[in-house]
C-alpha atoms as a PDB file:
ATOM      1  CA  UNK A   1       0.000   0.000   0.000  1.00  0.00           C
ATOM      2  CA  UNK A   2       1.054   3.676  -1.031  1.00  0.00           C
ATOM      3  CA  UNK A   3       2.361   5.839   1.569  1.00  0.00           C
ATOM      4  CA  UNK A   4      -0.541   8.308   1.929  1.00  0.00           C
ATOM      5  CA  UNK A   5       0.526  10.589   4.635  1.00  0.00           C
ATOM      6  CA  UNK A   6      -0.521   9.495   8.195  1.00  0.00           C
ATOM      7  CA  UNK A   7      -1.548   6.577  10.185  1.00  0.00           C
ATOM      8  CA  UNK A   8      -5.175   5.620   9.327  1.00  0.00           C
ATOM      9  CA  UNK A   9      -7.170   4.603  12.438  1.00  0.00           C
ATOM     10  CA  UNK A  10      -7.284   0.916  13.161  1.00  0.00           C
ATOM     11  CA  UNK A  11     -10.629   0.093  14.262  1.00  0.00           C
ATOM     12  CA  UNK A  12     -12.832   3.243  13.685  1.00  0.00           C
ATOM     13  CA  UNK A  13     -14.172   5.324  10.515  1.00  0.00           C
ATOM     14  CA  UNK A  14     -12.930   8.841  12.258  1.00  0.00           C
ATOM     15  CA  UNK A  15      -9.890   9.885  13.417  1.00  0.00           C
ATOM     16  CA  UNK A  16      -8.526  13.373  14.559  1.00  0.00           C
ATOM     17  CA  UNK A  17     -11.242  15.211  15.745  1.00  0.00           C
ATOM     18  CA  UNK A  18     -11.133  17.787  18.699  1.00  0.00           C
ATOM     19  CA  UNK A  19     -14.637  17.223  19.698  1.00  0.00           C
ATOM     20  CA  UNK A  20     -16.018  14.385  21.280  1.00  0.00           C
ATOM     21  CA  UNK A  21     -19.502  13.148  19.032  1.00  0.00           C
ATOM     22  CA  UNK A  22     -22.725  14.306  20.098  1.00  0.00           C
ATOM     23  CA  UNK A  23     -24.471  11.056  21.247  1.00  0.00           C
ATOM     24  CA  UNK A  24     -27.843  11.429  18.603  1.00  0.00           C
ATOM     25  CA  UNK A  25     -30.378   8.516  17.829  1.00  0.00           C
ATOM     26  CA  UNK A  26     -31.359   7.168  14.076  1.00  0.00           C
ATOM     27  CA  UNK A  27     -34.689   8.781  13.480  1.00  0.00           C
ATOM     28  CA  UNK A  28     -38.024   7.087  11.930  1.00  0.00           C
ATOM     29  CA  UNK A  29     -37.415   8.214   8.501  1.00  0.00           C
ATOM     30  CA  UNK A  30     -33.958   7.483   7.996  1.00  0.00           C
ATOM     31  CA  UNK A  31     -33.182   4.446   6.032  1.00  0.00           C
ATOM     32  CA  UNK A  32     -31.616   1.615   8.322  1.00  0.00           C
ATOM     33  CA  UNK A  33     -29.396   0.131   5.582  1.00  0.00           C
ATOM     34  CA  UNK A  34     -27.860   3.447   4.609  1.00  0.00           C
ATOM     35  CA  UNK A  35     -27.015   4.424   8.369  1.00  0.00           C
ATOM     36  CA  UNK A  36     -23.251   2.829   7.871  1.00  0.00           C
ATOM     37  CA  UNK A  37     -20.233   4.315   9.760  1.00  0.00           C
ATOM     38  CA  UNK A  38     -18.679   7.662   8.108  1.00  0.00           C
ATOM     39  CA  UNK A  39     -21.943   8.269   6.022  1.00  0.00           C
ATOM     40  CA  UNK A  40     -22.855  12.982   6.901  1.00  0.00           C
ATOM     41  CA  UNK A  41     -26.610  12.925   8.433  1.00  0.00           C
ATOM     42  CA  UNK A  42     -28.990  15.768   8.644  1.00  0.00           C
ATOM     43  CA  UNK A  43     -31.645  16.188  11.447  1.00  0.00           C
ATOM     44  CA  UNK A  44     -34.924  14.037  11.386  1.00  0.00           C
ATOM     45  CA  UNK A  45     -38.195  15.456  12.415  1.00  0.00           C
ATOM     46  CA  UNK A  46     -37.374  15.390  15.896  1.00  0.00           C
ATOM     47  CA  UNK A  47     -34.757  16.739  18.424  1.00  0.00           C
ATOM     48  CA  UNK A  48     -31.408  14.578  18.749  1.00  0.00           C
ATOM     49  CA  UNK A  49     -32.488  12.006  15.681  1.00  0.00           C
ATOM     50  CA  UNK A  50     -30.668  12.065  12.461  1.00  0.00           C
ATOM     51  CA  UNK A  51     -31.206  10.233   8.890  1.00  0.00           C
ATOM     52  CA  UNK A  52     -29.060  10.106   6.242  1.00  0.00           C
ATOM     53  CA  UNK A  53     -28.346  13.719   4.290  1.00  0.00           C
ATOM     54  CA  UNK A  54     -28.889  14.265   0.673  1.00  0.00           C
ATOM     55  CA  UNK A  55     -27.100  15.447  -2.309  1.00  0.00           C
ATOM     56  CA  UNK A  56     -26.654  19.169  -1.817  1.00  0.00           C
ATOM     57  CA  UNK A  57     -27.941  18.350   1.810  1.00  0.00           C
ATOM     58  CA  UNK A  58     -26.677  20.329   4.833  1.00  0.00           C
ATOM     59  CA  UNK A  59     -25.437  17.693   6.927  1.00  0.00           C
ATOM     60  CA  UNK A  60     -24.585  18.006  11.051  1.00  0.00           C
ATOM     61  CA  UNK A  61     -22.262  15.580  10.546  1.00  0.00           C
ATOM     62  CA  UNK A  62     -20.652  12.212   9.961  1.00  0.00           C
ATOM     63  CA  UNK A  63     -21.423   8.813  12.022  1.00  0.00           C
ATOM     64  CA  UNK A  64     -18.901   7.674  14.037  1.00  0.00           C
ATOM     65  CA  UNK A  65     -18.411   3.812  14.872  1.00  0.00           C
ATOM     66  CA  UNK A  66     -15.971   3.286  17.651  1.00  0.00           C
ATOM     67  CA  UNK A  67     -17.599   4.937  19.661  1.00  0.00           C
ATOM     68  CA  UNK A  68     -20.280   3.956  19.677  1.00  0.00           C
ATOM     69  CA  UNK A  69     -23.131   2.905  22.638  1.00  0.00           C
ATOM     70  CA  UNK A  70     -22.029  -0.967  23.668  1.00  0.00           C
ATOM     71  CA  UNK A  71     -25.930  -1.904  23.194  1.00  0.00           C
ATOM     72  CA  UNK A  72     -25.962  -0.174  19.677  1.00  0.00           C
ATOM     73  CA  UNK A  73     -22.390  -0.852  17.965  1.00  0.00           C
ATOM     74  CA  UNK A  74     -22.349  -2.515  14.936  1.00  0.00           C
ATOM     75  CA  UNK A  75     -20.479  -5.449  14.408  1.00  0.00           C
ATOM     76  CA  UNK A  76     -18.322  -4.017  12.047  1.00  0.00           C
ATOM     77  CA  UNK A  77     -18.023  -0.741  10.065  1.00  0.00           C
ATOM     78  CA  UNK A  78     -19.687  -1.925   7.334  1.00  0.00           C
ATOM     79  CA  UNK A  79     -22.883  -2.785   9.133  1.00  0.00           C
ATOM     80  CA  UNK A  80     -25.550  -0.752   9.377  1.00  0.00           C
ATOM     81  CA  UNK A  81     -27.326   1.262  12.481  1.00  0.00           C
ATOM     82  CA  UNK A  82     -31.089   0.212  12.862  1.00  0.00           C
ATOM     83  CA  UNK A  83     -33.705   2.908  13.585  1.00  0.00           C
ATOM     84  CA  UNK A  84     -33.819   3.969  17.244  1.00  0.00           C
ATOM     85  CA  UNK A  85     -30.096   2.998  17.229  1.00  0.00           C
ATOM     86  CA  UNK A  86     -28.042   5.505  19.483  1.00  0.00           C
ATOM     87  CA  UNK A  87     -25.114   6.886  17.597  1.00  0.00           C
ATOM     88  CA  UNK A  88     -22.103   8.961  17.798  1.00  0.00           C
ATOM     89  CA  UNK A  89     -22.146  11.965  15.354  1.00  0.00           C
ATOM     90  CA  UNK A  90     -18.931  14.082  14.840  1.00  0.00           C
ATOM     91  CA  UNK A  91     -19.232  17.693  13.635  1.00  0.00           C
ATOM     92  CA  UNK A  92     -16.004  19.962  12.488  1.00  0.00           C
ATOM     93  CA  UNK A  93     -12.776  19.154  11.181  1.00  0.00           C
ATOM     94  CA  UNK A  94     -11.577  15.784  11.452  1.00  0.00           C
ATOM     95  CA  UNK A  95     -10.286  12.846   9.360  1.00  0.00           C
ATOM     96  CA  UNK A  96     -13.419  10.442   7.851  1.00  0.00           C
ATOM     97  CA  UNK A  97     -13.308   7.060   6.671  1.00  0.00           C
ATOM     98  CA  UNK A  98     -16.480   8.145   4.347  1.00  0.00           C
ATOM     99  CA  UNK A  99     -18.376   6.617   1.446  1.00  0.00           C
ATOM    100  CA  UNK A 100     -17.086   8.211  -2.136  1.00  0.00           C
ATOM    101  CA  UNK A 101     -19.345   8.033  -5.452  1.00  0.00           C
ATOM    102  CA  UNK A 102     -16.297   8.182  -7.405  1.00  0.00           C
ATOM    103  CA  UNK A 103     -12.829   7.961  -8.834  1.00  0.00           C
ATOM    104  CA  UNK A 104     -11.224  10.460  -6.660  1.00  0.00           C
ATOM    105  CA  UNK A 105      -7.649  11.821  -6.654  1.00  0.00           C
ATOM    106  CA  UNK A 106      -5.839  13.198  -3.072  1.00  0.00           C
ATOM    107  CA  UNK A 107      -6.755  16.811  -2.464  1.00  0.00           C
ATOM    108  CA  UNK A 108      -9.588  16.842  -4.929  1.00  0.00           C
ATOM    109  CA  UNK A 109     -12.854  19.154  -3.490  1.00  0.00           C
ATOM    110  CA  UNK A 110     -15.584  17.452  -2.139  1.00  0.00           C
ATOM    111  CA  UNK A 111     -19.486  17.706  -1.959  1.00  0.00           C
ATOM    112  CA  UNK A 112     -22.332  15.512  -0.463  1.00  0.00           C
ATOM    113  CA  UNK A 113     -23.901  13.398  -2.689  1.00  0.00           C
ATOM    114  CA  UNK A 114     -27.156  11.350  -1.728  1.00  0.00           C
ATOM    115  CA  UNK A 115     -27.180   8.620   0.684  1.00  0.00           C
ATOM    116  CA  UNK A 116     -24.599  10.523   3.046  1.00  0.00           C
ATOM    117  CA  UNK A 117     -21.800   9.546   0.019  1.00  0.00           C
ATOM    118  CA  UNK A 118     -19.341  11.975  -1.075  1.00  0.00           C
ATOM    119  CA  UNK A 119     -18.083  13.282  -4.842  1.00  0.00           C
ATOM    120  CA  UNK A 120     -15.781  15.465  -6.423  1.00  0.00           C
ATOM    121  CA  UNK A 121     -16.607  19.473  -6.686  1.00  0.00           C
ATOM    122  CA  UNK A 122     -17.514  20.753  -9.289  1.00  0.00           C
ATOM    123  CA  UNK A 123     -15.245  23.091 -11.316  1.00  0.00           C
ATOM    124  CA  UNK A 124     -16.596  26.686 -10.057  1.00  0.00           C
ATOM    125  CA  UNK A 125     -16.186  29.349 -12.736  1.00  0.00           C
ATOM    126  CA  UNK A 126     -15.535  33.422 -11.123  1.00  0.00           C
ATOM    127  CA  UNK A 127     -16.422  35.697 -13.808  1.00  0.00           C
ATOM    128  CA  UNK A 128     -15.431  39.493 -13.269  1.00  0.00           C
ATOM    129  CA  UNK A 129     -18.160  41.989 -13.236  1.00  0.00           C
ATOM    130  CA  UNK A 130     -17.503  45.189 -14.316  1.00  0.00           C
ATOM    131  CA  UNK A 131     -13.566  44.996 -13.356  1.00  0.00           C
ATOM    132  CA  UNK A 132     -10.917  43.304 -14.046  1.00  0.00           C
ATOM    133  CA  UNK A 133      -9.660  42.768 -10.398  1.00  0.00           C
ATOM    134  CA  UNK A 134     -11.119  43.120  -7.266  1.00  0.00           C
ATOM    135  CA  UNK A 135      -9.622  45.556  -5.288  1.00  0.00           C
ATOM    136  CA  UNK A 136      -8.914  45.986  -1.691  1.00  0.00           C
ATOM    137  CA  UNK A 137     -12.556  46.075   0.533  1.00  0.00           C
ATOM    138  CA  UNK A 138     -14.433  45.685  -2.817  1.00  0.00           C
ATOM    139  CA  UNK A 139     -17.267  43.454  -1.675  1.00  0.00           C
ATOM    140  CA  UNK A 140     -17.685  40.020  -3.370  1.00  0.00           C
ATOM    141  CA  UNK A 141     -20.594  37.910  -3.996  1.00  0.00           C
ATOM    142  CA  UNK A 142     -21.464  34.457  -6.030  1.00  0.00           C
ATOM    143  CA  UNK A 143     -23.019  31.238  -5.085  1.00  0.00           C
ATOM    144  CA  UNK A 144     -22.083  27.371  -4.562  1.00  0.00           C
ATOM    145  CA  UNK A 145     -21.778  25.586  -7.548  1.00  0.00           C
ATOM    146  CA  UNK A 146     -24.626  23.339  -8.456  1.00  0.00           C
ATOM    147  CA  UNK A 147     -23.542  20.269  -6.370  1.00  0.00           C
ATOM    148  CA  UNK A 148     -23.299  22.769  -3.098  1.00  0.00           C
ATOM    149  CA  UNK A 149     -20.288  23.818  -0.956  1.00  0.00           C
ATOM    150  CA  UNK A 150     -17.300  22.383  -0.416  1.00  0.00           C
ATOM    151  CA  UNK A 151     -17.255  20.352   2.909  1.00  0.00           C
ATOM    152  CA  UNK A 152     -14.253  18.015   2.406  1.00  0.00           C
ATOM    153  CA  UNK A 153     -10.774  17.402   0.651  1.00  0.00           C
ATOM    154  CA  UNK A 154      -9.824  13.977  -0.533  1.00  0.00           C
ATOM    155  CA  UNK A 155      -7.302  12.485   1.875  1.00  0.00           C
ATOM    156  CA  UNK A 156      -5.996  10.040  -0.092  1.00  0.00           C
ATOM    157  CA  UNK A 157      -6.248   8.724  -3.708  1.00  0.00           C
ATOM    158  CA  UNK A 158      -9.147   5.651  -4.961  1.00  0.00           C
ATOM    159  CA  UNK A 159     -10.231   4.156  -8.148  1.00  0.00           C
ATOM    160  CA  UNK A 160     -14.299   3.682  -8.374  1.00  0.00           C
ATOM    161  CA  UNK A 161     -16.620   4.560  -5.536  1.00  0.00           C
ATOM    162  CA  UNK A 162     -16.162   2.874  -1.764  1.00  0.00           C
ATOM    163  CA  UNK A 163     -14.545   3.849   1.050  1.00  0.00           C
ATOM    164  CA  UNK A 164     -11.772   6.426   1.546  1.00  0.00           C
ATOM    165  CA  UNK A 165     -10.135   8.592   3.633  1.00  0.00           C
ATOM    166  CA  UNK A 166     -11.076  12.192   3.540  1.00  0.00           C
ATOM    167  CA  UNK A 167     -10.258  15.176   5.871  1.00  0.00           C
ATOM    168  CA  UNK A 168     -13.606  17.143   6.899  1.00  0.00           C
ATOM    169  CA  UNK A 169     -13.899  20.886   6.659  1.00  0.00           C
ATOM    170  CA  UNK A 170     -17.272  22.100   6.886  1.00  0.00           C
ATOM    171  CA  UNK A 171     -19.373  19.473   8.268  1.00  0.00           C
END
């Protein structure tokens, strides 16, 4: 295996975050088979639940698997939470073990795609309006590109969707 960097975490789908996770519980219309370790989640209809986010979605975070609530855990990473599961959720900057849609290449952008997944960034185009360069204290303005903001960098390199490491910034 390719040097990529740093030490990937042993037995767990996160790895350097400051924060310990918010302890949150798989709400009633998430989809039990997508609720996998390292997927980003959104809130459900009510208080401390989450489901799975959407493309474009603005997540509150990523599931976490170590952990984890004894009684909940799943066996491994790549099982599933059930509904009414209690799981960790980590917000901010960290390291991810997440689910990618794509071919990715280390230090590539990343979005949220559906299911929780990740994918590449679109290429954003800045067009100057009525300058040529923006000048000290000139106000700026523009929006996300169409797949949303960028929320994560690739950490390391993979062929075809699965699992990689990325590092988290605006989850």
């Amino acid at each position: 295996m390719a040097n990529i960097g740093f030490k990937p975490a042993a037995n767990d789908v996160i790895q350097a975050f400051a924060r310990d996770p918010e302890q949150l519980m798989v709400g009633a219309n998430a989809t039990a088979a997508k609720m996998l370790p390292g997927i980003a989640v959104v809130f459900d209809a009510n208080d401390g639940e989450v489901k799975e986010c959407g493309a474009a979605g603005a997540a509150i975070g990523v599931l976490g698997y170590a952990r984890a609530n004894p009684n909940f855990k799943p066996e491994t990473q790549l099982t599933a939470y059930a509904v009414g599961d209690s799981v960790p959720v980590y917000n901010g900057p960290g390291r991810v073990y997440a689910y990618l849609t794509e071919t990715i290449v280390k230090g590539e952008p990343l979005v949220l795609a559906a299911d929780g997944k990740f994918s590449k960034a679109a290429a954003i185009t800045i067009v100057a309006s009525g300058s040529a360069s923006i000048t000290d204290g000139q106000a700026v303005t523009g929006t996300y590109g169409a797949d949303g903001p960028v929320v994560a960098r690739a950490a390391q390199s993979r062929t075809g969707a699965g699992r990689s490491w990325i590092n988290l910034t605006g989850v």
